[in-house]
C-alpha atoms as a PDB file:
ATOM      1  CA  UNK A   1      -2.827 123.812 -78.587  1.00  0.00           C
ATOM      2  CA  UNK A   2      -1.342 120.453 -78.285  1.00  0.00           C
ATOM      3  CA  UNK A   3       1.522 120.871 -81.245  1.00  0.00           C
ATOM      4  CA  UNK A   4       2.336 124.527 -79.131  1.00  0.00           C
ATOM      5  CA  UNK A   5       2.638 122.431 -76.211  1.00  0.00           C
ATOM      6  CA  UNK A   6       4.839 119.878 -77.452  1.00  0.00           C
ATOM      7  CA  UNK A   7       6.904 122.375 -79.028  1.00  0.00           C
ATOM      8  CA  UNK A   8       7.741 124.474 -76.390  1.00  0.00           C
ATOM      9  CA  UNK A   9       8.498 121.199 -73.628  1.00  0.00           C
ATOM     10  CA  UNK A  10      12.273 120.910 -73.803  1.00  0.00           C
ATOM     11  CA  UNK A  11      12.522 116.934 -73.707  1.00  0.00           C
ATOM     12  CA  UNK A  12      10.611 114.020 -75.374  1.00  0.00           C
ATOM     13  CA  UNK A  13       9.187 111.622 -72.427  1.00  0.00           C
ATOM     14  CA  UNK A  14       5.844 111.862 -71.620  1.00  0.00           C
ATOM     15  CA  UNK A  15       5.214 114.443 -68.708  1.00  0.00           C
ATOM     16  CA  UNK A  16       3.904 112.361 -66.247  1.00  0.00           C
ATOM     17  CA  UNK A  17       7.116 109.891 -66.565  1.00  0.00           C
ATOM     18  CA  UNK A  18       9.739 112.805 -66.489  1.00  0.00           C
ATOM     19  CA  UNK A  19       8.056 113.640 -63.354  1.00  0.00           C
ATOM     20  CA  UNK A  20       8.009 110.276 -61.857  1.00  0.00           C
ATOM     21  CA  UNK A  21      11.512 109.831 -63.080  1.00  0.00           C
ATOM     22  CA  UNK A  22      12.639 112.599 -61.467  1.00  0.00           C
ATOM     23  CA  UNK A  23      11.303 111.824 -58.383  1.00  0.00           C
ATOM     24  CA  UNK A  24      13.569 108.954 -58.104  1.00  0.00           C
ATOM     25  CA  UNK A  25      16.462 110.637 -59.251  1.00  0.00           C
ATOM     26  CA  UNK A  26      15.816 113.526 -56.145  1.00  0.00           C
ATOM     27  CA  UNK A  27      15.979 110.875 -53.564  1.00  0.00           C
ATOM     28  CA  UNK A  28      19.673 109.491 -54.842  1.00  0.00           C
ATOM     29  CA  UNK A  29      20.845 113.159 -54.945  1.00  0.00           C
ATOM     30  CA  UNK A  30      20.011 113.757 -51.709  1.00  0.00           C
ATOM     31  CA  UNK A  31      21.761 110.324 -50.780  1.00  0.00           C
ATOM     32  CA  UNK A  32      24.391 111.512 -52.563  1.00  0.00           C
ATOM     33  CA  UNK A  33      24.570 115.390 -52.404  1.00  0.00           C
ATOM     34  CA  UNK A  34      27.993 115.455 -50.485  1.00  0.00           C
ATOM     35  CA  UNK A  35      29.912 114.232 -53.276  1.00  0.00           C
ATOM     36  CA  UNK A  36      28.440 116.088 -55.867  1.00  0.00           C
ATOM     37  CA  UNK A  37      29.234 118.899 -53.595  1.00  0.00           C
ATOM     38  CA  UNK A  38      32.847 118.312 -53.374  1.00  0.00           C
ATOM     39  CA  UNK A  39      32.683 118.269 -56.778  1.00  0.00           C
ATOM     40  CA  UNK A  40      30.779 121.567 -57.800  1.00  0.00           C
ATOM     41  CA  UNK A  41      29.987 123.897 -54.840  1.00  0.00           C
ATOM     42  CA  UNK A  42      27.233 124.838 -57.039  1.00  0.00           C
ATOM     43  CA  UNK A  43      25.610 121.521 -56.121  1.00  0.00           C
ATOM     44  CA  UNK A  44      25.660 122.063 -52.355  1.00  0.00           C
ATOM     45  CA  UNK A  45      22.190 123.335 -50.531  1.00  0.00           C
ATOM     46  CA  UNK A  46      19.904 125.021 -51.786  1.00  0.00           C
ATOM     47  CA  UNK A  47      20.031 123.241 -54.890  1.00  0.00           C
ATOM     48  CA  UNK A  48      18.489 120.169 -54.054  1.00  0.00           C
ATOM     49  CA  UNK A  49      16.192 121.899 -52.188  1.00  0.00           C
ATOM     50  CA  UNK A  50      14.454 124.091 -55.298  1.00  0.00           C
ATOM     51  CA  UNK A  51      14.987 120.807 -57.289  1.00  0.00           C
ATOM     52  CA  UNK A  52      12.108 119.805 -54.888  1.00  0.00           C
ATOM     53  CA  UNK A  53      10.101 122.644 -54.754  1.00  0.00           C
ATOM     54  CA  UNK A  54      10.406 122.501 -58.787  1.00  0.00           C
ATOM     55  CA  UNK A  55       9.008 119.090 -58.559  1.00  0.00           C
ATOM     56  CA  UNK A  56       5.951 119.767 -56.148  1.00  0.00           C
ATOM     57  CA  UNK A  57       5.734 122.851 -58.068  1.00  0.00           C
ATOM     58  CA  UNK A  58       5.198 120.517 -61.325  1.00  0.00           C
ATOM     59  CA  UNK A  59       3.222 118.132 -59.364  1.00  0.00           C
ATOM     60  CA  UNK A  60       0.755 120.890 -57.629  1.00  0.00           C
ATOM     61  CA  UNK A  61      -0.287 122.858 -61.188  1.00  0.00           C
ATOM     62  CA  UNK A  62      -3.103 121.020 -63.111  1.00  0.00           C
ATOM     63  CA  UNK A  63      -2.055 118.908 -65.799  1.00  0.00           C
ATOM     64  CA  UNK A  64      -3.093 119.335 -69.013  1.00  0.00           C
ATOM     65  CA  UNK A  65      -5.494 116.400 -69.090  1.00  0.00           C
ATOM     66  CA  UNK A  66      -7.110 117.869 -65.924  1.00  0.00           C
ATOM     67  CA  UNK A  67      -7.338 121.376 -67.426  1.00  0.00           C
ATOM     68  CA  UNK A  68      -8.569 119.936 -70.896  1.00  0.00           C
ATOM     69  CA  UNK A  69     -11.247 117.981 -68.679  1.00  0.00           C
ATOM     70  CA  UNK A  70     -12.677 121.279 -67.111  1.00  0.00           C
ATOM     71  CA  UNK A  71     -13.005 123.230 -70.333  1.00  0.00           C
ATOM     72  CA  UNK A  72     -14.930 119.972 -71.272  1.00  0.00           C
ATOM     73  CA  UNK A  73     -16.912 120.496 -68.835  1.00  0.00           C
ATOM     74  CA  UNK A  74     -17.289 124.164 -69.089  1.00  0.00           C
ATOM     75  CA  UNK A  75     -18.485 123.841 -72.619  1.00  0.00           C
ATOM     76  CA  UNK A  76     -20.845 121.344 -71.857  1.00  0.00           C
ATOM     77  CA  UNK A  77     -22.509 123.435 -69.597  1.00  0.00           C
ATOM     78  CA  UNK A  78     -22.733 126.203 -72.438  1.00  0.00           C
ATOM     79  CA  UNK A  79     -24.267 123.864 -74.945  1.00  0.00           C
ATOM     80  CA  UNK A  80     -27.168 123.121 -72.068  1.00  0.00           C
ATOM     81  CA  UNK A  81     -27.534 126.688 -72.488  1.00  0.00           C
ATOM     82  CA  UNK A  82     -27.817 126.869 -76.064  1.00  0.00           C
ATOM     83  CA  UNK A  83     -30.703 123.790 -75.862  1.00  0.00           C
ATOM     84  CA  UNK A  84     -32.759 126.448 -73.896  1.00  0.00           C
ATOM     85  CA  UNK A  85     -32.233 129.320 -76.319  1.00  0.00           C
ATOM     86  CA  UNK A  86     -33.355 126.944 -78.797  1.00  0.00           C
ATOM     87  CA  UNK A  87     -35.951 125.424 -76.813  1.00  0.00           C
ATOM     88  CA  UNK A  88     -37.216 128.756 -76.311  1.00  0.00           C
ATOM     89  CA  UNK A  89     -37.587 130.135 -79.559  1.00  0.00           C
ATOM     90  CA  UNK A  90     -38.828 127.163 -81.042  1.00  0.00           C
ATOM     91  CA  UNK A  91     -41.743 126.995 -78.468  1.00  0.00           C
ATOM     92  CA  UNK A  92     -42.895 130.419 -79.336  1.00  0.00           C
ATOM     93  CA  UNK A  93     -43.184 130.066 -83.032  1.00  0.00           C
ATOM     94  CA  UNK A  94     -46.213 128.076 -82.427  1.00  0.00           C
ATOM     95  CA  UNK A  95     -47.807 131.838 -81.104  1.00  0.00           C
ATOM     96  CA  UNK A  96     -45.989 133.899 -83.447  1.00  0.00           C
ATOM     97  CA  UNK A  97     -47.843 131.664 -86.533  1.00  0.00           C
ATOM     98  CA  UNK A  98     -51.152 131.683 -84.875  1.00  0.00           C
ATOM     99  CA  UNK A  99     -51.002 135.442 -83.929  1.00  0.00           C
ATOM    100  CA  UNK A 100     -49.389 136.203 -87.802  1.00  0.00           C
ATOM    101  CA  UNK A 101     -50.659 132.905 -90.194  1.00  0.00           C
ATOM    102  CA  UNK A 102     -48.591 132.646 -93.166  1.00  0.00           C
ATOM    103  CA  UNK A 103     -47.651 136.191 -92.678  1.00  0.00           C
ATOM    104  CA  UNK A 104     -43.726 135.691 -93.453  1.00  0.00           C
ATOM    105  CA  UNK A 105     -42.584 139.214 -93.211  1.00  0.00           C
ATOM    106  CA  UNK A 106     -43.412 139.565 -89.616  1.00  0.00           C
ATOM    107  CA  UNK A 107     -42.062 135.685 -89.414  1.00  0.00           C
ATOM    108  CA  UNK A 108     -38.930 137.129 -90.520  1.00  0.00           C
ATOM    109  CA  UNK A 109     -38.866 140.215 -87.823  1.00  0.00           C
ATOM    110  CA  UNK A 110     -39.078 138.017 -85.741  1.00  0.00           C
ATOM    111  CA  UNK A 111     -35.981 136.419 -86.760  1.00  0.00           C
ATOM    112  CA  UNK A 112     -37.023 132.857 -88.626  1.00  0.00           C
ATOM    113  CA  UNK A 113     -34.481 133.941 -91.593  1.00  0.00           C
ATOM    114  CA  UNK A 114     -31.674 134.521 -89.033  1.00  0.00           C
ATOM    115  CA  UNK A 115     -32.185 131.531 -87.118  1.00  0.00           C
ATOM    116  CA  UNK A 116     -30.235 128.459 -88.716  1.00  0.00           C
ATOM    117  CA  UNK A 117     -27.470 130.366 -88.519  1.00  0.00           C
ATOM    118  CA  UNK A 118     -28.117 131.459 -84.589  1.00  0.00           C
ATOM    119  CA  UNK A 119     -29.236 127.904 -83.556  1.00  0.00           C
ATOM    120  CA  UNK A 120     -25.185 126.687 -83.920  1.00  0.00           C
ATOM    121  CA  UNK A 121     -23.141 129.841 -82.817  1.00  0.00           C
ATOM    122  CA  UNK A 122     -22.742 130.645 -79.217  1.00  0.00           C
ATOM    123  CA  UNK A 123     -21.828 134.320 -80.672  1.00  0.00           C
ATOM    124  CA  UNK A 124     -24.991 135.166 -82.688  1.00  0.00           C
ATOM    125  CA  UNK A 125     -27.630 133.778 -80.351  1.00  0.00           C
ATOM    126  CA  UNK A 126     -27.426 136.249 -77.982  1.00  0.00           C
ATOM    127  CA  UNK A 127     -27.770 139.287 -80.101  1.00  0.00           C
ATOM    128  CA  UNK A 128     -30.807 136.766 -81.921  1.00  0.00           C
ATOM    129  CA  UNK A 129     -32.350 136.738 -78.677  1.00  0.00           C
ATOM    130  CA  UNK A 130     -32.640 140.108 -77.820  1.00  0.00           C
ATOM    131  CA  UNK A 131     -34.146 140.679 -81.591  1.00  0.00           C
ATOM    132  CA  UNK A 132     -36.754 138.343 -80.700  1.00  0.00           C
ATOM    133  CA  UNK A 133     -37.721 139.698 -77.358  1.00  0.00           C
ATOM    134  CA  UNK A 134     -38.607 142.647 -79.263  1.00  0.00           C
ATOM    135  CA  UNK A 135     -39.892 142.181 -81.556  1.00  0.00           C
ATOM    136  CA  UNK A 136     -42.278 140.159 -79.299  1.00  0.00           C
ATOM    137  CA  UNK A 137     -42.324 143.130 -77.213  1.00  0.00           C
ATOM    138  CA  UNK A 138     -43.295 145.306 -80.118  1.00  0.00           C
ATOM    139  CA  UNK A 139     -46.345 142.738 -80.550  1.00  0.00           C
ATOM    140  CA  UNK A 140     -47.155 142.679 -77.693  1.00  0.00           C
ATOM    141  CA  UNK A 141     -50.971 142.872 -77.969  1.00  0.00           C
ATOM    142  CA  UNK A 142     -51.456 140.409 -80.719  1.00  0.00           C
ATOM    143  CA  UNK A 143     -49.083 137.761 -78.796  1.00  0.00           C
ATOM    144  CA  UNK A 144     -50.677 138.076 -75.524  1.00  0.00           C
ATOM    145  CA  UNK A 145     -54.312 137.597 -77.725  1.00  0.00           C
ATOM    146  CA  UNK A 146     -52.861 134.339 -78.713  1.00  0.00           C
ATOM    147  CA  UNK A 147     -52.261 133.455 -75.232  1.00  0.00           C
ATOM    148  CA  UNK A 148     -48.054 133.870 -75.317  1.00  0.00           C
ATOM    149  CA  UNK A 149     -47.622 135.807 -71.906  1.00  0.00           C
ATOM    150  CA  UNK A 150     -45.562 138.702 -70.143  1.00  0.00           C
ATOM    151  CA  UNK A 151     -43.963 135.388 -68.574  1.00  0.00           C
ATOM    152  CA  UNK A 152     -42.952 134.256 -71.863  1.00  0.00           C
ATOM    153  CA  UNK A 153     -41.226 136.928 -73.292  1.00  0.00           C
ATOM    154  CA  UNK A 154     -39.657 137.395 -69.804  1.00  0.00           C
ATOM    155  CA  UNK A 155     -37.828 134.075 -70.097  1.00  0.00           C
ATOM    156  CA  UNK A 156     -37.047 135.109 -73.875  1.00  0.00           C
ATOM    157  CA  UNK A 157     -34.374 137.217 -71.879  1.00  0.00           C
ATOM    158  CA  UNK A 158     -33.718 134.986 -68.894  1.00  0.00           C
ATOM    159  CA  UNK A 159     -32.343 131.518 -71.700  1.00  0.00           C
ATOM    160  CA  UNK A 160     -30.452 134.789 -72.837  1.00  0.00           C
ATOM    161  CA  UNK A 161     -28.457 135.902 -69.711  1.00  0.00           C
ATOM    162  CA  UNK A 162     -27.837 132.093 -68.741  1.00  0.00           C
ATOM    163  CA  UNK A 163     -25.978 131.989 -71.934  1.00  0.00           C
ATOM    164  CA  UNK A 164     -24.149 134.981 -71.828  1.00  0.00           C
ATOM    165  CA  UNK A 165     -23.237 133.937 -68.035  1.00  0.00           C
ATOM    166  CA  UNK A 166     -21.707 130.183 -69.714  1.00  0.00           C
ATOM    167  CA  UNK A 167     -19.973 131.711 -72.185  1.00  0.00           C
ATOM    168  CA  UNK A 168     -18.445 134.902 -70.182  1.00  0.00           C
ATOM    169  CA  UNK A 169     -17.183 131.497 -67.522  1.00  0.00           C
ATOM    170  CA  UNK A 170     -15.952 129.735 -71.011  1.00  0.00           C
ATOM    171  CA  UNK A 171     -13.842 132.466 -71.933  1.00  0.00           C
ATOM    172  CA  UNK A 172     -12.362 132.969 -68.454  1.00  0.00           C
ATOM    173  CA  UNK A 173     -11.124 129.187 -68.180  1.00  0.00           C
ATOM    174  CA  UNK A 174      -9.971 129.606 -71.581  1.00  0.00           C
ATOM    175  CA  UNK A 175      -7.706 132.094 -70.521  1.00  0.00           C
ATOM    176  CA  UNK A 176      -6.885 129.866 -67.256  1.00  0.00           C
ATOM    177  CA  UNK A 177      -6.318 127.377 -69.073  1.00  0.00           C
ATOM    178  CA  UNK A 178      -3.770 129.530 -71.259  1.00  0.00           C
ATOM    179  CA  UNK A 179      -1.926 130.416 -67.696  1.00  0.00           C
ATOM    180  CA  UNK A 180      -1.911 127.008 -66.496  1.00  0.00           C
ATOM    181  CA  UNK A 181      -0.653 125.472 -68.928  1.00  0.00           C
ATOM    182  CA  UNK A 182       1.647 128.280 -69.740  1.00  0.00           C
ATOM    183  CA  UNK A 183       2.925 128.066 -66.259  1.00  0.00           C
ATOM    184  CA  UNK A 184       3.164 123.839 -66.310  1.00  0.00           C
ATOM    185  CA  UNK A 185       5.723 124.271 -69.449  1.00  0.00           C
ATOM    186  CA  UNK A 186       8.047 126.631 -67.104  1.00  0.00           C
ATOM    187  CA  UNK A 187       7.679 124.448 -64.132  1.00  0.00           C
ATOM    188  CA  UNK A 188       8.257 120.700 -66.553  1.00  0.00           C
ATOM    189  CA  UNK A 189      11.454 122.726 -68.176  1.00  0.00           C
ATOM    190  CA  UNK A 190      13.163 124.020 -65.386  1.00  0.00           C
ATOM    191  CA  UNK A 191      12.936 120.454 -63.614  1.00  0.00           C
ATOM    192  CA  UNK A 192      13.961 118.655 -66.558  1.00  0.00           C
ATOM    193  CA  UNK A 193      17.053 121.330 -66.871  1.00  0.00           C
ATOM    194  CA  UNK A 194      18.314 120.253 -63.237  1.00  0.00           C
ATOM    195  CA  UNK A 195      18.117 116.963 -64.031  1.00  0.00           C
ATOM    196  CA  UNK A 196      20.346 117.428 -67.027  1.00  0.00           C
ATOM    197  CA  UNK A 197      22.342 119.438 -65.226  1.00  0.00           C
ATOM    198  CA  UNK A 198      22.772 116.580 -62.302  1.00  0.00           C
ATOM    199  CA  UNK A 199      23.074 113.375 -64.950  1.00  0.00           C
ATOM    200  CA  UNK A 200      25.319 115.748 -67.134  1.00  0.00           C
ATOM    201  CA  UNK A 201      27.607 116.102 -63.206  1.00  0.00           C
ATOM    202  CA  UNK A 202      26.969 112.515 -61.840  1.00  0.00           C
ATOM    203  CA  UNK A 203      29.054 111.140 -65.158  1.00  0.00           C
ATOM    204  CA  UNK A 204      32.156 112.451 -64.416  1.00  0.00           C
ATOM    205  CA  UNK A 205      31.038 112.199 -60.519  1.00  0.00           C
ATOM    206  CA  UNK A 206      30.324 108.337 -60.800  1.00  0.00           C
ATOM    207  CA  UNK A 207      32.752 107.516 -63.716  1.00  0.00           C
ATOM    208  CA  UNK A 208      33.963 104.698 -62.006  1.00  0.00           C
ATOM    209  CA  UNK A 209      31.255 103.415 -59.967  1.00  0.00           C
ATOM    210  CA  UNK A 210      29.187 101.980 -62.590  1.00  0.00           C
ATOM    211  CA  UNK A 211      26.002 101.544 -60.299  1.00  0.00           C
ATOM    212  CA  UNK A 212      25.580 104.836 -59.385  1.00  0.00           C
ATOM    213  CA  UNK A 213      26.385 106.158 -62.662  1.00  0.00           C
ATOM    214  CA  UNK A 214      23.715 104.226 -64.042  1.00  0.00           C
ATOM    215  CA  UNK A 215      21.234 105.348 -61.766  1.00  0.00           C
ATOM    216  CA  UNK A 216      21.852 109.049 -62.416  1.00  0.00           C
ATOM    217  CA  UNK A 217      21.306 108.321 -66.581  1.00  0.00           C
ATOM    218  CA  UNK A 218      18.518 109.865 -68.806  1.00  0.00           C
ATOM    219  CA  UNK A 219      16.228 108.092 -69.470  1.00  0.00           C
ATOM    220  CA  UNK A 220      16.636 106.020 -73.352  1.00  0.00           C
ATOM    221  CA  UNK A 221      14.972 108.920 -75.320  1.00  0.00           C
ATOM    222  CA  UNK A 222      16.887 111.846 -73.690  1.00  0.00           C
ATOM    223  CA  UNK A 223      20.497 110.383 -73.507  1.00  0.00           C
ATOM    224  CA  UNK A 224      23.373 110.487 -76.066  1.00  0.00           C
ATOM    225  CA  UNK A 225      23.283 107.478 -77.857  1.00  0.00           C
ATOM    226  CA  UNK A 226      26.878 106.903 -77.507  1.00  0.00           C
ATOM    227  CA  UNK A 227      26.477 106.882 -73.691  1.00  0.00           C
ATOM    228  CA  UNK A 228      24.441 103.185 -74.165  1.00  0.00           C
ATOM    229  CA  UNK A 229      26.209  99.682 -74.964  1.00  0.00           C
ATOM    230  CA  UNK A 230      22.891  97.845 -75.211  1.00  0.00           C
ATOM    231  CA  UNK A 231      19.936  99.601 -76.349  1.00  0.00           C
ATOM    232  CA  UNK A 232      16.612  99.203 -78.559  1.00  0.00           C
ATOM    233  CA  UNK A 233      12.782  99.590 -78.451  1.00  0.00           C
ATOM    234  CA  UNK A 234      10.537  97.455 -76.967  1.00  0.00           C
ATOM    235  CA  UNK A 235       6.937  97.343 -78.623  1.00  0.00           C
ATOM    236  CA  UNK A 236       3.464  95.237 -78.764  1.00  0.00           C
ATOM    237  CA  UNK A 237       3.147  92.745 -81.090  1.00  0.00           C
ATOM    238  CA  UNK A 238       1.196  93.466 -84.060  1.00  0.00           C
ATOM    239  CA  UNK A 239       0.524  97.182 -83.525  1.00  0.00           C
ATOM    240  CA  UNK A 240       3.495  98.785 -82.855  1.00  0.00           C
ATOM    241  CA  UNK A 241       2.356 100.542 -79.729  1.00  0.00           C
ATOM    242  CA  UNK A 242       5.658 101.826 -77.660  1.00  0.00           C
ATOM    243  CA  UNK A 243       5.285  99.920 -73.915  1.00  0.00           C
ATOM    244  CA  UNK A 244       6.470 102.326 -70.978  1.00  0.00           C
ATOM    245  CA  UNK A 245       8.046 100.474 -68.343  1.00  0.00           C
ATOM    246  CA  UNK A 246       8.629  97.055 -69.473  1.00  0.00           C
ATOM    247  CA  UNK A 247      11.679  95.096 -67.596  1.00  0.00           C
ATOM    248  CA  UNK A 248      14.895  94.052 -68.953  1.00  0.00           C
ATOM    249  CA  UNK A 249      16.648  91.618 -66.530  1.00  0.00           C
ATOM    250  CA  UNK A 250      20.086  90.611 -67.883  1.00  0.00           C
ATOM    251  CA  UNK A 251      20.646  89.161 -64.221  1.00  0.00           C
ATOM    252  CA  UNK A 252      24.522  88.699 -63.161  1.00  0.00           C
ATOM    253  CA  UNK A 253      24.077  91.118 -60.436  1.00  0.00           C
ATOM    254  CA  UNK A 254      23.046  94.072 -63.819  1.00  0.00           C
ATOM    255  CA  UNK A 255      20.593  96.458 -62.758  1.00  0.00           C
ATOM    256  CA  UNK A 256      17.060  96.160 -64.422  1.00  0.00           C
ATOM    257  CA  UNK A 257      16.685  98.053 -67.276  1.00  0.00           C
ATOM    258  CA  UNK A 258      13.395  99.905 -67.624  1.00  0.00           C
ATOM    259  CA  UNK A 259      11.790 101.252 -71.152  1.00  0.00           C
ATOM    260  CA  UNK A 260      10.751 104.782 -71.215  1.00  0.00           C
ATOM    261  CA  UNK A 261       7.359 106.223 -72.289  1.00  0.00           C
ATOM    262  CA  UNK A 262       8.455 106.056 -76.071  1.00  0.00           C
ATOM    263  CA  UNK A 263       9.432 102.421 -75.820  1.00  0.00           C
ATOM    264  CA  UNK A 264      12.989 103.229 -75.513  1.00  0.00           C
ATOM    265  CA  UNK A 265      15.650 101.911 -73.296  1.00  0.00           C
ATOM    266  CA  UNK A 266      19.557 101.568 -72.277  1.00  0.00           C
ATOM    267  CA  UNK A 267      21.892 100.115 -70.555  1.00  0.00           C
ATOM    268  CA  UNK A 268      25.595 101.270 -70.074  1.00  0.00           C
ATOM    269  CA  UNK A 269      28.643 100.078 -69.234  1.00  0.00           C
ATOM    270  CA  UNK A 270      27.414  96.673 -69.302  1.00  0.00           C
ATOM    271  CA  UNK A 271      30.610  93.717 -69.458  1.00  0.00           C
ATOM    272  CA  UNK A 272      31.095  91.895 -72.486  1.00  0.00           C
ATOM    273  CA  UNK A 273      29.141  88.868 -71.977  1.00  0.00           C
ATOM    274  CA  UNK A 274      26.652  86.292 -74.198  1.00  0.00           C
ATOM    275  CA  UNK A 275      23.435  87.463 -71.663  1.00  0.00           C
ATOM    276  CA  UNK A 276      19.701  86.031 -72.079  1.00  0.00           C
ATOM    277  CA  UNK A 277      17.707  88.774 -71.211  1.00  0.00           C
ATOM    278  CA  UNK A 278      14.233  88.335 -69.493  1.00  0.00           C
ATOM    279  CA  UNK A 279      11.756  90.691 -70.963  1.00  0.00           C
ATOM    280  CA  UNK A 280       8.802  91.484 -68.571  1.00  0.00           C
ATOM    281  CA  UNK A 281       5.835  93.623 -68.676  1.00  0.00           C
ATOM    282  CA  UNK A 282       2.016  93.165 -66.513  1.00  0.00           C
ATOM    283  CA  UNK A 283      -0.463  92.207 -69.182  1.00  0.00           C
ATOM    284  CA  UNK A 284       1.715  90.579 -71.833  1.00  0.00           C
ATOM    285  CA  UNK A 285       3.418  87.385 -72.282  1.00  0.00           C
ATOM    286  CA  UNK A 286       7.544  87.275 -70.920  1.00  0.00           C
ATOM    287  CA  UNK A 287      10.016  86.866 -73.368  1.00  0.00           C
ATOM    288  CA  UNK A 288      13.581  85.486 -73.859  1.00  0.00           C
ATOM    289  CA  UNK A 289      16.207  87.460 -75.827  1.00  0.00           C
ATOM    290  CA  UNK A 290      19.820  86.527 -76.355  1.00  0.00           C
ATOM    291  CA  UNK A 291      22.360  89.533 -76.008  1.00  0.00           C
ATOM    292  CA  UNK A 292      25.846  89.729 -77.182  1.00  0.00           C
ATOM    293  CA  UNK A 293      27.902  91.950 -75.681  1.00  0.00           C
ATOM    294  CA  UNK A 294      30.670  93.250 -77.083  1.00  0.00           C
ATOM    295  CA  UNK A 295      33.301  95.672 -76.081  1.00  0.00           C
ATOM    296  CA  UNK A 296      33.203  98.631 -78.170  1.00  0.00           C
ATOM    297  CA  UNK A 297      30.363  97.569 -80.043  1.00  0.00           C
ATOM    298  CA  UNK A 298      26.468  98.741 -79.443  1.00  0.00           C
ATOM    299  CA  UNK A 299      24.002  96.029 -79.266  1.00  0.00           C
ATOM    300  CA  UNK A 300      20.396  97.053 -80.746  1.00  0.00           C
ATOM    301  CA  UNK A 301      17.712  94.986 -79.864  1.00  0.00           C
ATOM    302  CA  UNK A 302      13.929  95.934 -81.245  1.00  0.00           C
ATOM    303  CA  UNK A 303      11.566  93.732 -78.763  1.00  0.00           C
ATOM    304  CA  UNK A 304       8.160  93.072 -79.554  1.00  0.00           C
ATOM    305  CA  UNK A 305       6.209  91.450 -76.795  1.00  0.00           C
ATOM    306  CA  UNK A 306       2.561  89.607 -77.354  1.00  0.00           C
ATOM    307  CA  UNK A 307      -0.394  90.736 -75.113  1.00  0.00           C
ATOM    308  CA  UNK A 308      -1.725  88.154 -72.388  1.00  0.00           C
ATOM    309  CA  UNK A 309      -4.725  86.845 -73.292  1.00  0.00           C
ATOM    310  CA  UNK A 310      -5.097  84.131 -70.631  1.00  0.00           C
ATOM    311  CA  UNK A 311      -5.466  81.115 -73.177  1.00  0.00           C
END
């Protein structure tokens, strides 16, 4: 389900950071919503106003770790089941051999051949269950001699309906789960497609103002490559893992620059200059890297930064 998933989204952050992202983004449009007007009357109200209800839209459906969490739960609740059904049957065999010793064909009505393969399927114990209750029902007399009750082959189809009640609520998440997720994709891509649609406007918009035009840029993973003077990964030393949200302060009055969830960042339009970036992120160690800027030229910088360890 999780390869579908991925497939279908229609951009390569993580979910939760396009959102936040976004987010950010909304609040400079509507700072800025006049100009982009002037420039596309397409951009005037309502626009930014579905861009918002896209994004509560986004933020109201369940995400996919919350939906994954309730089928957890859902299927623990069927496995409890399934310990009853078990417990059940496995209970009465201590009747069924005193009322039948070492009598293995009635052993076997009663389902002992069929029930390895019962005991791990949600599917087949139900139909086991009703076997066994009667086949117990059929013995009646020579079960109840042996002291195994009305009571007890009652509950034979009590554990039964409990299951069958689990598993009908399984399936019925599972196909919630289908629709909610379904519907999340929709709701992620059509955000994600105004906010290509308002970086895509903002750089001819902002083409000289180089601070707003900044702010209005995909984030590292999502924009052209071309669009970036200074750009590069920033990772954890020794492992590789891609850091979300580590700082890049070249200082000079430069905005920060701020990895994505992939590790990713970029900055444009940044002047020609020898800068010594300061590399920040909570938990790890800061680090110093030089940058050369040069016009025309795209500076790549891989970063690796060392965990914290308080030594």
């Amino acid at each position: 389900m999780k390869r579908l998933l991925e497939e279908e989204i229609n951009f390569r952050i993580s979910h939760d950071s396009m959102i936040s992202e976004s987010t950010v983004v909304i609040a400079r449009f509507e700072e800025d919503q006049a100009a982009f007007e002037t420039f596309d009357a397409d951009f005037a109200t309502p626009f930014g106003t579905k861009w918002s209800a896209d994004l509560k839209a986004a933020l109201l459906t369940p995400s996919d770790s919350t939906v994954a969490t309730i089928m957890k739960l859902s299927s623990e609740e069927v496995e409890v089941k399934m310990e009853d059904c078990r417990t059940c049957f496995q209970s009465s065999k201590f009747f069924i051999e005193k009322a039948f010793p070492d009598n293995h064909t009635v052993w076997n009505l009663f389902g002992y051949h069929d029930y390895e393969d019962a005991r791990k399927n949600h599917d087949k114990m139900p139909r086991f269950l009703t076997n066994f209750h009667t086949v117990a029902v059929n013995f009646k007399d020579e079960m109840i001699a042996v002291n195994f009750l009305a009571p007890a082959a009652a509950n034979i189809l009590v554990v039964r309906d409990a299951l069958l009640t689990s598993l009908a609520k399984q399936h019925l998440k599972m196909g919630n789960r289908t629709m909610a997720t379904d519907s999340r994709v929709k709701e992620l891509n059509s955000l994600w497609e105004t906010r290509q649609e308002v970086a895509k406007a903002a750089k001819v918009i902002f083409a000289n103002n180089y601070t707003r035009y900044r702010m209005y840029l995909l984030p590292a993973s999502e924009e052209h490559s071309d669009t970036f003077n200074f750009t590069g990964t920033v990772t954890e030393l020794g492992t590789g893992k891609k850091l979300l949200g580590v700082k890049i302060n070249l200082g000079n009055n430069l905005p920060m620059i701020f990895s994505d969830s992939n590790g990713k960042f970029g900055g444009a339009k940044i002047p020609a200059f020898s800068y010594t970036a300061l590399v920040t992120l909570d938990g790890y160690l800061e680090k110093n890297v030089s940058i050369n800027i040069i016009d025309g030229e795209i500076f790549i910088a891989h970063i690796e930064l060392e965990i914290y360890t308080g030594e």
